[in-house]
PDB file of N, CA and C in Angstrom:
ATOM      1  N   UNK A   1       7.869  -9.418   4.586  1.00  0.00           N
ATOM      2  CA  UNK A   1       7.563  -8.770   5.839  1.00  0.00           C
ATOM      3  C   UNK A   1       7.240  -7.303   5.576  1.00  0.00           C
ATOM      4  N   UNK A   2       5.870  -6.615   5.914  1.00  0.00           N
ATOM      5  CA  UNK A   2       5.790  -5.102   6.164  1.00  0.00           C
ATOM      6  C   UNK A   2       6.401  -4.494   6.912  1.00  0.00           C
ATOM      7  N   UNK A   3       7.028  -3.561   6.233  1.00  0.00           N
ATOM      8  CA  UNK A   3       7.813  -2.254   7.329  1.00  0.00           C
ATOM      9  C   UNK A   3       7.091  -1.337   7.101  1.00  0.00           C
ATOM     10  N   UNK A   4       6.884  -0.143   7.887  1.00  0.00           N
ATOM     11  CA  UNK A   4       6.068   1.068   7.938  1.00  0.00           C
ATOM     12  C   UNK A   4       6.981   1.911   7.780  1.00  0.00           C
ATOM     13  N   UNK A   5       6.968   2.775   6.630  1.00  0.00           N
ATOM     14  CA  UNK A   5       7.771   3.613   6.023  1.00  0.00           C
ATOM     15  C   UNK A   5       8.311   4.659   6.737  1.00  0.00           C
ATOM     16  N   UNK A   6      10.240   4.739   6.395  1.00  0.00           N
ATOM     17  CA  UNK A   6      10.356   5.489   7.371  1.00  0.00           C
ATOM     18  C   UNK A   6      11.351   6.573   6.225  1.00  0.00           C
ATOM     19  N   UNK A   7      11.646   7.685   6.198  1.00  0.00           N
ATOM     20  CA  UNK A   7      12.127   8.740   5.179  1.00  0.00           C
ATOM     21  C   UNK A   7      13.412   8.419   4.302  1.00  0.00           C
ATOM     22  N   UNK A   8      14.707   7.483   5.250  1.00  0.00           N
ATOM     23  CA  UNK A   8      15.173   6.777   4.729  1.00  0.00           C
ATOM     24  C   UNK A   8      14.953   5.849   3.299  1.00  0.00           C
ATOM     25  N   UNK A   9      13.530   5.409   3.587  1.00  0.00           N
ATOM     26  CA  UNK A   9      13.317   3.948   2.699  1.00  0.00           C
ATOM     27  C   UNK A   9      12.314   5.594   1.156  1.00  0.00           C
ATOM     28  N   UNK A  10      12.796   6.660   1.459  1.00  0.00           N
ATOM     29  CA  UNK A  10      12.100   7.416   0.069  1.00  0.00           C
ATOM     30  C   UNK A  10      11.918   7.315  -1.737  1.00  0.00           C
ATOM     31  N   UNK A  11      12.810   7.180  -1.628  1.00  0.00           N
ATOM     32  CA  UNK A  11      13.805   6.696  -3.198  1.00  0.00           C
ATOM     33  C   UNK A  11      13.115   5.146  -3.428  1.00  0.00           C
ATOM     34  N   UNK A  12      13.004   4.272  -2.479  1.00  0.00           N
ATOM     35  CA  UNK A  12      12.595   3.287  -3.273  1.00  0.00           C
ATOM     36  C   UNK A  12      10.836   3.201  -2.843  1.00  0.00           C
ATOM     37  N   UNK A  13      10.452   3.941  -1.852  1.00  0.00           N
ATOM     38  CA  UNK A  13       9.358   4.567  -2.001  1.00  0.00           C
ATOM     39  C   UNK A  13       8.389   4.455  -3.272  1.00  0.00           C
ATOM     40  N   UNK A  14       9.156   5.875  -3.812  1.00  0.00           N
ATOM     41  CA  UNK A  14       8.778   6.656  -4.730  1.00  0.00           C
ATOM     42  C   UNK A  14       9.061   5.895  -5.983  1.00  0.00           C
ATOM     43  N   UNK A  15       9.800   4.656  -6.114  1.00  0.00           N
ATOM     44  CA  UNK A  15       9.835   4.074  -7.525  1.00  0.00           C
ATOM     45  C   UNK A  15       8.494   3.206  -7.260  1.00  0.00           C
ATOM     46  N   UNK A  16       8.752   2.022  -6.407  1.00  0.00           N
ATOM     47  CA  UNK A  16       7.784   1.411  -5.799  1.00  0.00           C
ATOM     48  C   UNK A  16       6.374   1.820  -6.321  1.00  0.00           C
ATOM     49  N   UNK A  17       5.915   3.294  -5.779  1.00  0.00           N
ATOM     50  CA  UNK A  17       4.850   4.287  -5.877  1.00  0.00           C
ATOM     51  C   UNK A  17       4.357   4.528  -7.384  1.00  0.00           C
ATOM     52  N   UNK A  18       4.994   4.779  -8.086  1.00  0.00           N
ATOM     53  CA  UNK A  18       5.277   5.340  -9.411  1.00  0.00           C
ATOM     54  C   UNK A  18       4.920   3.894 -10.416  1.00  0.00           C
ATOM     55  N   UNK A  19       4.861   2.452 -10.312  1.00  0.00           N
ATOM     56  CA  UNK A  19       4.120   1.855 -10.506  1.00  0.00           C
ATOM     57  C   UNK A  19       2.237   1.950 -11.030  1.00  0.00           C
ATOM     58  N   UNK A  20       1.779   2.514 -10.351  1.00  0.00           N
ATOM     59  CA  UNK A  20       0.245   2.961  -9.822  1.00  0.00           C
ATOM     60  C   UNK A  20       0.615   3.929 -11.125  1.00  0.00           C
ATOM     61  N   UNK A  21      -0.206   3.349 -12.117  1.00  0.00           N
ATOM     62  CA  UNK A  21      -1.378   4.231 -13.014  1.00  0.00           C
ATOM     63  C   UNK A  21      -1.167   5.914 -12.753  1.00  0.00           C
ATOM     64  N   UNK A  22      -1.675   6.261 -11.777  1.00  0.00           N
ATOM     65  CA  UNK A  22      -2.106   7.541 -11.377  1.00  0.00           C
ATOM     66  C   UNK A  22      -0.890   8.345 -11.143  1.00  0.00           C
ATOM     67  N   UNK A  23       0.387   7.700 -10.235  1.00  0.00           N
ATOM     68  CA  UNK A  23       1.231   8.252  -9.903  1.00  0.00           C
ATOM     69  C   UNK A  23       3.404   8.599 -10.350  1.00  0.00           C
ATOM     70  N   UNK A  24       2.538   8.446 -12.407  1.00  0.00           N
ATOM     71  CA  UNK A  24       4.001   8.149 -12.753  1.00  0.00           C
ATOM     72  C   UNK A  24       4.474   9.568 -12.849  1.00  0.00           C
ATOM     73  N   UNK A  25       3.670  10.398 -12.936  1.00  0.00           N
ATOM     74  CA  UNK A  25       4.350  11.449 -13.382  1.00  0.00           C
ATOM     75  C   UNK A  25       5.182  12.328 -11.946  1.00  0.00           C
ATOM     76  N   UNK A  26       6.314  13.029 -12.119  1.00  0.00           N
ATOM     77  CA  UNK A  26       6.736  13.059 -10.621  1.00  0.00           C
ATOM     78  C   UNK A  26       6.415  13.884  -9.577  1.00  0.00           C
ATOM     79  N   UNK A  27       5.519  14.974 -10.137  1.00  0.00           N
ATOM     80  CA  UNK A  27       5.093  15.739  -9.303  1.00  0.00           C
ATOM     81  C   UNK A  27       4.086  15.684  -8.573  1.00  0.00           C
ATOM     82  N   UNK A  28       3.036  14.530  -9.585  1.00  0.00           N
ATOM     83  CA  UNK A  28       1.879  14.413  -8.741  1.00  0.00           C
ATOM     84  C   UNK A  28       2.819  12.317  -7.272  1.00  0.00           C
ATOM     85  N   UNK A  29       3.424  12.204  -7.824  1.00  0.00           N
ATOM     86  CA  UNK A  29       4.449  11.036  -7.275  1.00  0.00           C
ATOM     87  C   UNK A  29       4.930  12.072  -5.881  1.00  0.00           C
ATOM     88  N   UNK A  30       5.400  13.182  -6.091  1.00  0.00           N
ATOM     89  CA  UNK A  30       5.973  13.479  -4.842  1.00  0.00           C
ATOM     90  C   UNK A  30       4.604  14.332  -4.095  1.00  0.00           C
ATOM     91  N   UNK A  31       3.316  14.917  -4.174  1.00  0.00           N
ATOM     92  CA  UNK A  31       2.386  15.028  -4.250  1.00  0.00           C
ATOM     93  C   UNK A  31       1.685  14.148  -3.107  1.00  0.00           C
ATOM     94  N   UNK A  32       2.239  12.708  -3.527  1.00  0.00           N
ATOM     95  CA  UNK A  32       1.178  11.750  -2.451  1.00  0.00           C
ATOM     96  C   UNK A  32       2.459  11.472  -1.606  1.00  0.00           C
ATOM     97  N   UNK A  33       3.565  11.511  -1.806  1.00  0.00           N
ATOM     98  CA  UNK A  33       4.495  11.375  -0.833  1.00  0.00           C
ATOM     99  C   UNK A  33       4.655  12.324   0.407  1.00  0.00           C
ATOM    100  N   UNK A  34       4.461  13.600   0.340  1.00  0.00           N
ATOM    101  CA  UNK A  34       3.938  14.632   0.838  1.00  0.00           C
ATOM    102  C   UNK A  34       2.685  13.872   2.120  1.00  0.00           C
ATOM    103  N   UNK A  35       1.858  13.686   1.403  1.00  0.00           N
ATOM    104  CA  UNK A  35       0.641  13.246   2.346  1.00  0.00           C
ATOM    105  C   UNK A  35       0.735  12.144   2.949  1.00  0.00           C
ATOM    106  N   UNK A  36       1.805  11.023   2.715  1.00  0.00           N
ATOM    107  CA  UNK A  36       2.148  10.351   3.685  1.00  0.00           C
ATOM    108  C   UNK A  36       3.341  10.118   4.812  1.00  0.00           C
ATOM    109  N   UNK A  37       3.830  11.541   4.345  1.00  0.00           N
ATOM    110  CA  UNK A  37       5.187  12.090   5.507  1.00  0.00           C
ATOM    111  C   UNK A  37       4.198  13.186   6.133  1.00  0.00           C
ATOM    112  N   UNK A  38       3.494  13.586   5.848  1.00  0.00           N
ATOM    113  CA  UNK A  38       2.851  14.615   6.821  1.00  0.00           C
ATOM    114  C   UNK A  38       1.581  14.277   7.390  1.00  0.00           C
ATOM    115  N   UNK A  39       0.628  13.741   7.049  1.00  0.00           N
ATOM    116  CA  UNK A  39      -0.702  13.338   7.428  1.00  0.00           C
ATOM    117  C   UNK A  39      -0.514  12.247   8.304  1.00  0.00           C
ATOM    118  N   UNK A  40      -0.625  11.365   9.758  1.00  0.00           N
ATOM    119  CA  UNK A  40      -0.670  10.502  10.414  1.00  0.00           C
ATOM    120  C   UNK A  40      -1.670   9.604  10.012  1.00  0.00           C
ATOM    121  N   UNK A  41      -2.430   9.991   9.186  1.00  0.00           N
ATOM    122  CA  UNK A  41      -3.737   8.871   8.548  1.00  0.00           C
ATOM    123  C   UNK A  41      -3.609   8.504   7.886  1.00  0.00           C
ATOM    124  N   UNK A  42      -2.296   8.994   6.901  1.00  0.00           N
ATOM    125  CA  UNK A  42      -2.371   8.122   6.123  1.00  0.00           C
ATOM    126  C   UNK A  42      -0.569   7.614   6.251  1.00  0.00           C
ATOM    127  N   UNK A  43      -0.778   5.959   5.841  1.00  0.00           N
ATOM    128  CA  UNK A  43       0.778   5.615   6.597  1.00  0.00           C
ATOM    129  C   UNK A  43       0.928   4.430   5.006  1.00  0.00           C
ATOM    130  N   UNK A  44       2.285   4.810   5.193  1.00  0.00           N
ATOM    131  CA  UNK A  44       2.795   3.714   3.921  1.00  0.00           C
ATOM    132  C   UNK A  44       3.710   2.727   4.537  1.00  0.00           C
ATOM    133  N   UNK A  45       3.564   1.304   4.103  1.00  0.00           N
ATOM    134  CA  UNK A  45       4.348   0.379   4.215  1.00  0.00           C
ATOM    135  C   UNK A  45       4.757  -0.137   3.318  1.00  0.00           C
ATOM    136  N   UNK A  46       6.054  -0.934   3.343  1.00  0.00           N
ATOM    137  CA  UNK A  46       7.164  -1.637   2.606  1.00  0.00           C
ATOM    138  C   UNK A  46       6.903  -3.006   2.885  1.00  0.00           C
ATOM    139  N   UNK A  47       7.395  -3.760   1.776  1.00  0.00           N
ATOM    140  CA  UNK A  47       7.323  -5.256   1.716  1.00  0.00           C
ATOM    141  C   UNK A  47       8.617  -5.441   1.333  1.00  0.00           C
ATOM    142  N   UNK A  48       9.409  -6.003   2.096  1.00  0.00           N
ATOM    143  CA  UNK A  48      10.771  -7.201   1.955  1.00  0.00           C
ATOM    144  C   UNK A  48      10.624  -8.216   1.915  1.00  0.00           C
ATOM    145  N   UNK A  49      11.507  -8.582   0.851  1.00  0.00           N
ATOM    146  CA  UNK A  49      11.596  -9.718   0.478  1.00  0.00           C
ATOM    147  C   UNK A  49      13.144  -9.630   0.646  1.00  0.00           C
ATOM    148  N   UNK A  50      13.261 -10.718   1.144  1.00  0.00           N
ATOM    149  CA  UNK A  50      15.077 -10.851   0.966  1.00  0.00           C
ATOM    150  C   UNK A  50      15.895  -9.785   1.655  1.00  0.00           C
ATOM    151  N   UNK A  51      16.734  -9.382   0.638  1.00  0.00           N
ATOM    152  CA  UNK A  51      17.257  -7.667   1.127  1.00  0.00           C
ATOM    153  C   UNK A  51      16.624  -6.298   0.531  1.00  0.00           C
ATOM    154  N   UNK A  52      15.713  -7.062  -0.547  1.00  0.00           N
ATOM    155  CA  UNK A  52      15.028  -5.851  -0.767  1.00  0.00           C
ATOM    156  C   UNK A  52      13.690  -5.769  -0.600  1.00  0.00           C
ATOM    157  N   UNK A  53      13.327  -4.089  -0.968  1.00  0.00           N
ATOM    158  CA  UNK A  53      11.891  -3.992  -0.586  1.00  0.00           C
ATOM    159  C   UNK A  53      11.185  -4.054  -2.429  1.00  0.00           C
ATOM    160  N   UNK A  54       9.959  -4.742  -2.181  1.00  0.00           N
ATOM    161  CA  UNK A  54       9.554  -5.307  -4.069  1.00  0.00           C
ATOM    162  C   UNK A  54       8.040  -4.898  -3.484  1.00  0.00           C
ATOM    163  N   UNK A  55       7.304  -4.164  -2.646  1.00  0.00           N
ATOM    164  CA  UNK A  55       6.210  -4.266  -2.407  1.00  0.00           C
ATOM    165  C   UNK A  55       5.929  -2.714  -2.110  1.00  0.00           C
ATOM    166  N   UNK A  56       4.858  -2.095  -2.202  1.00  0.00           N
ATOM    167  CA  UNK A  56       4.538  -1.189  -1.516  1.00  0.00           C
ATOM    168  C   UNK A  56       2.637  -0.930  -1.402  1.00  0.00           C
ATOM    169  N   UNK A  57       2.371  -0.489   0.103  1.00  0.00           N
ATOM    170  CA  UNK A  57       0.790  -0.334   0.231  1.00  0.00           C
ATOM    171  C   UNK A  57       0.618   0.720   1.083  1.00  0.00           C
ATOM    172  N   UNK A  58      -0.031   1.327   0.729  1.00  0.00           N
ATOM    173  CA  UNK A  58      -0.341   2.766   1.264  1.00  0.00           C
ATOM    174  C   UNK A  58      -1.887   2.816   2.003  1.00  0.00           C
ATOM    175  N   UNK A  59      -2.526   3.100   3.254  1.00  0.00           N
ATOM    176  CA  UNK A  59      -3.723   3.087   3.000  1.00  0.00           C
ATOM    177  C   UNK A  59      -3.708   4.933   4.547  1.00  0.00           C
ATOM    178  N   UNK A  60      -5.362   5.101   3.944  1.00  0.00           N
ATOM    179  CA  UNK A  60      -5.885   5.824   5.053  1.00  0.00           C
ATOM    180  C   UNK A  60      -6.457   5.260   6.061  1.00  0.00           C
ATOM    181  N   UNK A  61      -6.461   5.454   7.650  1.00  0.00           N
ATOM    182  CA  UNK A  61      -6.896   5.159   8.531  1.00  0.00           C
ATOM    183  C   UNK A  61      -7.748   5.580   9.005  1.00  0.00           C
ATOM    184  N   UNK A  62      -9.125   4.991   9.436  1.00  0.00           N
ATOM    185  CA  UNK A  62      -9.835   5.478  10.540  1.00  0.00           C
ATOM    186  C   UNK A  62     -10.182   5.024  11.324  1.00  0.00           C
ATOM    187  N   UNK A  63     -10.849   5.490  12.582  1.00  0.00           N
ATOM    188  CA  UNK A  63     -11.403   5.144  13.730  1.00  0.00           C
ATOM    189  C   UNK A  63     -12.077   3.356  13.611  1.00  0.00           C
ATOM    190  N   UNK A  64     -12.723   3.354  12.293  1.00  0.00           N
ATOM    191  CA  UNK A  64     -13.552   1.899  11.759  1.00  0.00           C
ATOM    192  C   UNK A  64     -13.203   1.350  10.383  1.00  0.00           C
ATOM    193  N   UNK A  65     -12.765   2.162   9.803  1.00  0.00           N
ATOM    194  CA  UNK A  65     -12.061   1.759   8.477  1.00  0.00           C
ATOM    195  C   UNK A  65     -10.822   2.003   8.413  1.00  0.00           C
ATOM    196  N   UNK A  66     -10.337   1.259   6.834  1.00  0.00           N
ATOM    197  CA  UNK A  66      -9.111   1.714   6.271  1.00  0.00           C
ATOM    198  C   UNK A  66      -8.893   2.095   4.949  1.00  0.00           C
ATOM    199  N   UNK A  67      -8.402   2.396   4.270  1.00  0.00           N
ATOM    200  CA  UNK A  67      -8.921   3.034   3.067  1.00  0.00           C
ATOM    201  C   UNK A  67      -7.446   2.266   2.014  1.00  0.00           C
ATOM    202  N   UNK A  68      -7.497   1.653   1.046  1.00  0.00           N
ATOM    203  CA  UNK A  68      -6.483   1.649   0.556  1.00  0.00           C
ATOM    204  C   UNK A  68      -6.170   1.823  -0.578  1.00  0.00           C
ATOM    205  N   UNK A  69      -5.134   2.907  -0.347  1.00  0.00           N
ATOM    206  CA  UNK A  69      -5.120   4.091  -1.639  1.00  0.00           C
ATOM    207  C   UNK A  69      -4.296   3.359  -2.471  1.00  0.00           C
ATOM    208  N   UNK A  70      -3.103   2.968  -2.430  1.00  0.00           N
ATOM    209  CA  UNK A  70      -2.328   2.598  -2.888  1.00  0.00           C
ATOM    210  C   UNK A  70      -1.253   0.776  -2.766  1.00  0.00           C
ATOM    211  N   UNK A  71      -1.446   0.153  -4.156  1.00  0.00           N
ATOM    212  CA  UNK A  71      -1.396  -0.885  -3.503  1.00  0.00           C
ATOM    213  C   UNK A  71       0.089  -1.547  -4.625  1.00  0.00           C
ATOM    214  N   UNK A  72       1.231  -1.805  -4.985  1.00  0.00           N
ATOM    215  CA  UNK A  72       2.077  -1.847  -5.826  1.00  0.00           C
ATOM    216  C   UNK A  72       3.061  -2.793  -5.437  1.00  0.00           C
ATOM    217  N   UNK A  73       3.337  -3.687  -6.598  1.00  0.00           N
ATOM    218  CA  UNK A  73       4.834  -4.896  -6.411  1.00  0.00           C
ATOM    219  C   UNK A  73       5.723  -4.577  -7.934  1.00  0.00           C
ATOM    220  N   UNK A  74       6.708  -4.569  -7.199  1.00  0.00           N
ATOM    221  CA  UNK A  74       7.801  -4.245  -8.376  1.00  0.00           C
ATOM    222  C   UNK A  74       7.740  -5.673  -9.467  1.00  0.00           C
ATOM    223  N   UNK A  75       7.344  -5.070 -11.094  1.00  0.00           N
ATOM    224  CA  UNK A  75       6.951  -6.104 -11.794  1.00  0.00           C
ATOM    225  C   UNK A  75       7.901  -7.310 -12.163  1.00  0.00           C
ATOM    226  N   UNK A  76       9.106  -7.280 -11.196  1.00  0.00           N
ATOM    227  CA  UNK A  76       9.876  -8.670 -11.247  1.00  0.00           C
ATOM    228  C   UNK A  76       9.236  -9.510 -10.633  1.00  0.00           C
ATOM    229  N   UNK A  77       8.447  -9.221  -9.251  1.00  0.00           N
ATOM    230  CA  UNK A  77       8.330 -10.055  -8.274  1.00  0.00           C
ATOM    231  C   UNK A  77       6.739 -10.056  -8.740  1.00  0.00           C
ATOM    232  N   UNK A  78       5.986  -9.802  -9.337  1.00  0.00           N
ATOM    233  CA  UNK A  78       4.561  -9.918  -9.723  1.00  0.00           C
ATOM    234  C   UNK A  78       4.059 -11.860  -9.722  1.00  0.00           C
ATOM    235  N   UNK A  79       2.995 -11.805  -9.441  1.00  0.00           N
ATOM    236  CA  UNK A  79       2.724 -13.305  -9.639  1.00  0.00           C
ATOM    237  C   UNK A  79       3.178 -14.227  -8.435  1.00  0.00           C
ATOM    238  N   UNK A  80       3.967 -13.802  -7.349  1.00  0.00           N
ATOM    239  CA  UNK A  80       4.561 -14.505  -6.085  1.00  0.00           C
ATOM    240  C   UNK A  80       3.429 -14.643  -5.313  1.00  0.00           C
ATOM    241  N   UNK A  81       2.221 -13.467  -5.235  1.00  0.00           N
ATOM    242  CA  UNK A  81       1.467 -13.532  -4.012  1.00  0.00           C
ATOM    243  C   UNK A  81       1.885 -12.302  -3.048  1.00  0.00           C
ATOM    244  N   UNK A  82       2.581 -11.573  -3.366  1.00  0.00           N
ATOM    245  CA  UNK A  82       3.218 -10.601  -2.405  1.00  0.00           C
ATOM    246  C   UNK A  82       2.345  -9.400  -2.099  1.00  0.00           C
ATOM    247  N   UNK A  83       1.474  -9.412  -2.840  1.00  0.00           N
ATOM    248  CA  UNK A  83       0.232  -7.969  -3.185  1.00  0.00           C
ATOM    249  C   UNK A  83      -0.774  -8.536  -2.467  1.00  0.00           C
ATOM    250  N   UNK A  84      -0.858 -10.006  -2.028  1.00  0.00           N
ATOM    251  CA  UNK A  84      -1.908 -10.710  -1.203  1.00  0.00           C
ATOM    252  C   UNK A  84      -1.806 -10.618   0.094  1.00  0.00           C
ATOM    253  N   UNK A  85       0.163 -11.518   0.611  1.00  0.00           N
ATOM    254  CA  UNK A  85       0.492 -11.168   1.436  1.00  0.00           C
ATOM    255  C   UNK A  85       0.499  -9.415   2.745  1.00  0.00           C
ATOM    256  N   UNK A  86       0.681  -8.548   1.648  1.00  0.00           N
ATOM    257  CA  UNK A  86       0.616  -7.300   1.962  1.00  0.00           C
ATOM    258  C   UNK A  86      -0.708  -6.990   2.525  1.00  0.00           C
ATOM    259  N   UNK A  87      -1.662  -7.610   2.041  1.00  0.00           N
ATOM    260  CA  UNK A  87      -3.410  -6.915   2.256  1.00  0.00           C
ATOM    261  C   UNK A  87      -3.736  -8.079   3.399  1.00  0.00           C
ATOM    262  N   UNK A  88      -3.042  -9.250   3.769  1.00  0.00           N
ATOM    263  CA  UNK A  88      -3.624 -10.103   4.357  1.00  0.00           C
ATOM    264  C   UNK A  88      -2.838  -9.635   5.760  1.00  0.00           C
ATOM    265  N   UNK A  89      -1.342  -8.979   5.839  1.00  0.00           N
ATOM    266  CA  UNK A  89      -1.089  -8.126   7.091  1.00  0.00           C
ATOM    267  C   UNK A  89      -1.213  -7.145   7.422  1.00  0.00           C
ATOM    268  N   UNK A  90      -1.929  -6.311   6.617  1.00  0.00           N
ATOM    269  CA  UNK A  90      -2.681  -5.387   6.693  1.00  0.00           C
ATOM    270  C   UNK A  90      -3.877  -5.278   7.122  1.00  0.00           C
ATOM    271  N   UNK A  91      -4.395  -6.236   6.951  1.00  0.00           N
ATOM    272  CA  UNK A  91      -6.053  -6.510   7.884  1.00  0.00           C
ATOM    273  C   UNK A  91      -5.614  -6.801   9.537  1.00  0.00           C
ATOM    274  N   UNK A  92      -4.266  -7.850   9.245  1.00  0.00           N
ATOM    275  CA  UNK A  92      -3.953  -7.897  10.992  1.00  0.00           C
ATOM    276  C   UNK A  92      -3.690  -6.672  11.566  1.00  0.00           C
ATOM    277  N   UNK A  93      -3.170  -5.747  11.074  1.00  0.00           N
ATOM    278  CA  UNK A  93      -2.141  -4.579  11.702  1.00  0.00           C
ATOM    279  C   UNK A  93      -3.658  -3.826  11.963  1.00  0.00           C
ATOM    280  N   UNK A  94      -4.784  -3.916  11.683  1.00  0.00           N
ATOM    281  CA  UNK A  94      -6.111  -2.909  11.408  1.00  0.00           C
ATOM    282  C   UNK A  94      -7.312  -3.465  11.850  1.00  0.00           C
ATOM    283  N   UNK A  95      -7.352  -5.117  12.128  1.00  0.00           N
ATOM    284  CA  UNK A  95      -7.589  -5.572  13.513  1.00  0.00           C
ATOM    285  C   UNK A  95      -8.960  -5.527  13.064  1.00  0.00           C
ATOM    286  N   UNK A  96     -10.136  -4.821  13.176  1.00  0.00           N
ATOM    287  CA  UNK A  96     -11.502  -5.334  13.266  1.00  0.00           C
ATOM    288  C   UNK A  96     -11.667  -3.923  11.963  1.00  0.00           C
ATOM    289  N   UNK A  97     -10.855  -3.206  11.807  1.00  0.00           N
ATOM    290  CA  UNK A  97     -11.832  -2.555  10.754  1.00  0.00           C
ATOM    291  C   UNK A  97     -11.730  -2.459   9.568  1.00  0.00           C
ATOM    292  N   UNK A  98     -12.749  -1.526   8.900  1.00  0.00           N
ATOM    293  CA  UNK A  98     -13.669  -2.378   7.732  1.00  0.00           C
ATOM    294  C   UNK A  98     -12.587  -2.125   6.448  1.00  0.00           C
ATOM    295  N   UNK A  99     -11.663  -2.636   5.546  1.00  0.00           N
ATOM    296  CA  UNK A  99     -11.054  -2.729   4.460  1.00  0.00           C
ATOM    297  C   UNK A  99     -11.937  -1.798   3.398  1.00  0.00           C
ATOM    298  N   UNK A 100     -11.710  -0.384   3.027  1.00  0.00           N
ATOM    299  CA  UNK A 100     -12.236   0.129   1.573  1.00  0.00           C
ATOM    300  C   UNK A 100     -11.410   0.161   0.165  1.00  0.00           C
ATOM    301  N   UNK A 101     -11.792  -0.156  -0.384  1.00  0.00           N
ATOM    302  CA  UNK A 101     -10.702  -0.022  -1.843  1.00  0.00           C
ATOM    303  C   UNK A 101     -11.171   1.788  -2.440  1.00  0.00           C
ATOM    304  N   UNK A 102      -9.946   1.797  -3.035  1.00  0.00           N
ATOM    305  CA  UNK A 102     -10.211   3.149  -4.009  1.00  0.00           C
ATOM    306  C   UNK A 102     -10.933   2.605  -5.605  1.00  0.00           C
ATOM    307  N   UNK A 103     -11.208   3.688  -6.421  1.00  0.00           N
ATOM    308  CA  UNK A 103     -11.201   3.215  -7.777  1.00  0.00           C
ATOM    309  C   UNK A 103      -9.949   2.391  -8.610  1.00  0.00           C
ATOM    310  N   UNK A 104      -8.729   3.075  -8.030  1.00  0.00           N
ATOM    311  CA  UNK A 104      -7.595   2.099  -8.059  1.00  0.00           C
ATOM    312  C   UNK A 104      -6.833   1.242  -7.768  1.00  0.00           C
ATOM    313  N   UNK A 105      -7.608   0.694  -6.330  1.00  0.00           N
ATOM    314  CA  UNK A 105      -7.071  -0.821  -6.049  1.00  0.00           C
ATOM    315  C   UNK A 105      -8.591  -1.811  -5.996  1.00  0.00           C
ATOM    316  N   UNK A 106      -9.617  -1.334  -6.488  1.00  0.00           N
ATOM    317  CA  UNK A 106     -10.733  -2.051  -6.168  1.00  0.00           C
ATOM    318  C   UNK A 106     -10.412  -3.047  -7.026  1.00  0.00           C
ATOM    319  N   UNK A 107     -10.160  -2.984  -8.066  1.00  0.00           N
ATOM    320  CA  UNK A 107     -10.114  -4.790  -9.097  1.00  0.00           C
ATOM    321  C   UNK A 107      -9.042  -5.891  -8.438  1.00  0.00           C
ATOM    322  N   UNK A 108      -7.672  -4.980  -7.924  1.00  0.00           N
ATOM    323  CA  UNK A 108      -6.889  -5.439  -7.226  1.00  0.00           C
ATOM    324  C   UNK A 108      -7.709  -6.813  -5.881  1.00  0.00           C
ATOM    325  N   UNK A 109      -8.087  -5.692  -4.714  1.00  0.00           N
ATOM    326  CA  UNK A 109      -8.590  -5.918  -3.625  1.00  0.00           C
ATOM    327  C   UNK A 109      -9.848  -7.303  -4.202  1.00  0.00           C
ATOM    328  N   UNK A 110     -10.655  -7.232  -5.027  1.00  0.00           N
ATOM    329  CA  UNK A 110     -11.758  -8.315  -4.995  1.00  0.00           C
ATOM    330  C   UNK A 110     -10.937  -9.104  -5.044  1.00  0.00           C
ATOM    331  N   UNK A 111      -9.845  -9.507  -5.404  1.00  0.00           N
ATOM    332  CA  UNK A 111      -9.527 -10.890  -5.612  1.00  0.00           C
ATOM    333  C   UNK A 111      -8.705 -11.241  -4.641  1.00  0.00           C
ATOM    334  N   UNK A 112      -8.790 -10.520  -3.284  1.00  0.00           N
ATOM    335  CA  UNK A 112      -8.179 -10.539  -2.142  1.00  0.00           C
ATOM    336  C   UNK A 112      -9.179 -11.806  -1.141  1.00  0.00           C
ATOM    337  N   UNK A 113      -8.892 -12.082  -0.198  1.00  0.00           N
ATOM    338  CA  UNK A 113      -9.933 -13.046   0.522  1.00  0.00           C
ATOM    339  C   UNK A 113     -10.090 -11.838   1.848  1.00  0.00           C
ATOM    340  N   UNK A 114     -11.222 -11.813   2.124  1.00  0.00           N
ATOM    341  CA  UNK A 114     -11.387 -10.675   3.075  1.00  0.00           C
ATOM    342  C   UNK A 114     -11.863 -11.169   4.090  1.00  0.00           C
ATOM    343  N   UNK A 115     -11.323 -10.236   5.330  1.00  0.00           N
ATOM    344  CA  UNK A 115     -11.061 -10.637   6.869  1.00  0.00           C
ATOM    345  C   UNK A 115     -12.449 -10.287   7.058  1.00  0.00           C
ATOM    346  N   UNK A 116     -12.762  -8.995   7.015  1.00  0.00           N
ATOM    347  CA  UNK A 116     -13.734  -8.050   7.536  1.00  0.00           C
ATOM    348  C   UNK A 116     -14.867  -7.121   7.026  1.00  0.00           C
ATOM    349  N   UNK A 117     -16.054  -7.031   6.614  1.00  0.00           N
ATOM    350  CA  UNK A 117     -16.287  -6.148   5.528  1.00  0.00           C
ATOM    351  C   UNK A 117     -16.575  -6.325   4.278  1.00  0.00           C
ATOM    352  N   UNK A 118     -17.194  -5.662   3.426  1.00  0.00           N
ATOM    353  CA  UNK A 118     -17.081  -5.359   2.022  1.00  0.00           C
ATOM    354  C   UNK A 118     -16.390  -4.748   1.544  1.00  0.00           C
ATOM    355  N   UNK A 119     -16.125  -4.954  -0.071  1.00  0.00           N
ATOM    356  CA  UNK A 119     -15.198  -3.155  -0.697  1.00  0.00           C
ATOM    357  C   UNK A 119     -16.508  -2.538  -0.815  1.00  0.00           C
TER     358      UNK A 119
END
C-alpha cells in the first residue's frame, strides 16, 4: 500500500532514498529530501508491506504530467513486483496525466505497462 510521506516516516525515507545511484552520498541524500519537505510538487511516497515500509517513489507533479524522479525497493524485497505495484498506483493517484521518467528511472519505467502516455 502507498503512503504519502509524512516527516515522521524520514529515517527510513532517507535509507529507502539512498538506494538510487545518484543519492548515496548524504548530503546530496538530504539535498533531495529538502525538496520534497518543502516543494508541494514534488511529493514522496512509501510502500508497506506488512509492518514495514520496503518501497519508496518520489515523483514531480504537474498540471498534465508527472515526473518520476525517484523510484527504489529495499533489496530484500526486490523481484516481488513492488516497484510495479508502486508505478501502477501511481498512475491511479495522477489519473489522466502523462507518466515522464528521468535518466534514472527510465530503464526502470519501460518495463512498466503504461496507463497513459509515453516515457
Amino acid at each position: 500500500m502507498l503512503f504519502r510521506y509524512k516527516k515522521s516516516f524520514e529515517k527510513i525515507a532517507m535509507g529507502l532514498l539512498s538506494f538510487m545511484p545518484k543519492e548515496r552520498e548524504l548530503k546530496k541524500l538530504q539535498q533531495t529530501m529538502h525538496i520534497y519537505e518543502e516543494n508541494p510538487d514534488w511529493q514522496l511516497y512509501l510502500w508497506k508491506k506488512g509492518e514495514d515500509f520496503v518501497g519508496l517513489l518520489g515523483v514531480e507533479v504537474a498540471e498534465d504530467r508527472f515526473i518520476i524522479h525517484h523510484i527504489s525497493v529495499n533489496p530484500s524485497h526486490r523481484g516481488e513486483g513492488i516497484g510495479h505495484a508502486m508505478i501502477e498506483k501511481i498512475q491511479q493517484i495522477m489519473q489522466d496525466r502523462e507518466m515522464i521518467a528521468t535518466k534514472e528511472t527510465e530503464a526502470f519505467l519501460t518495463k512498466c505497462p503504461q496507463k497513459k502516455g509515453e516515457l
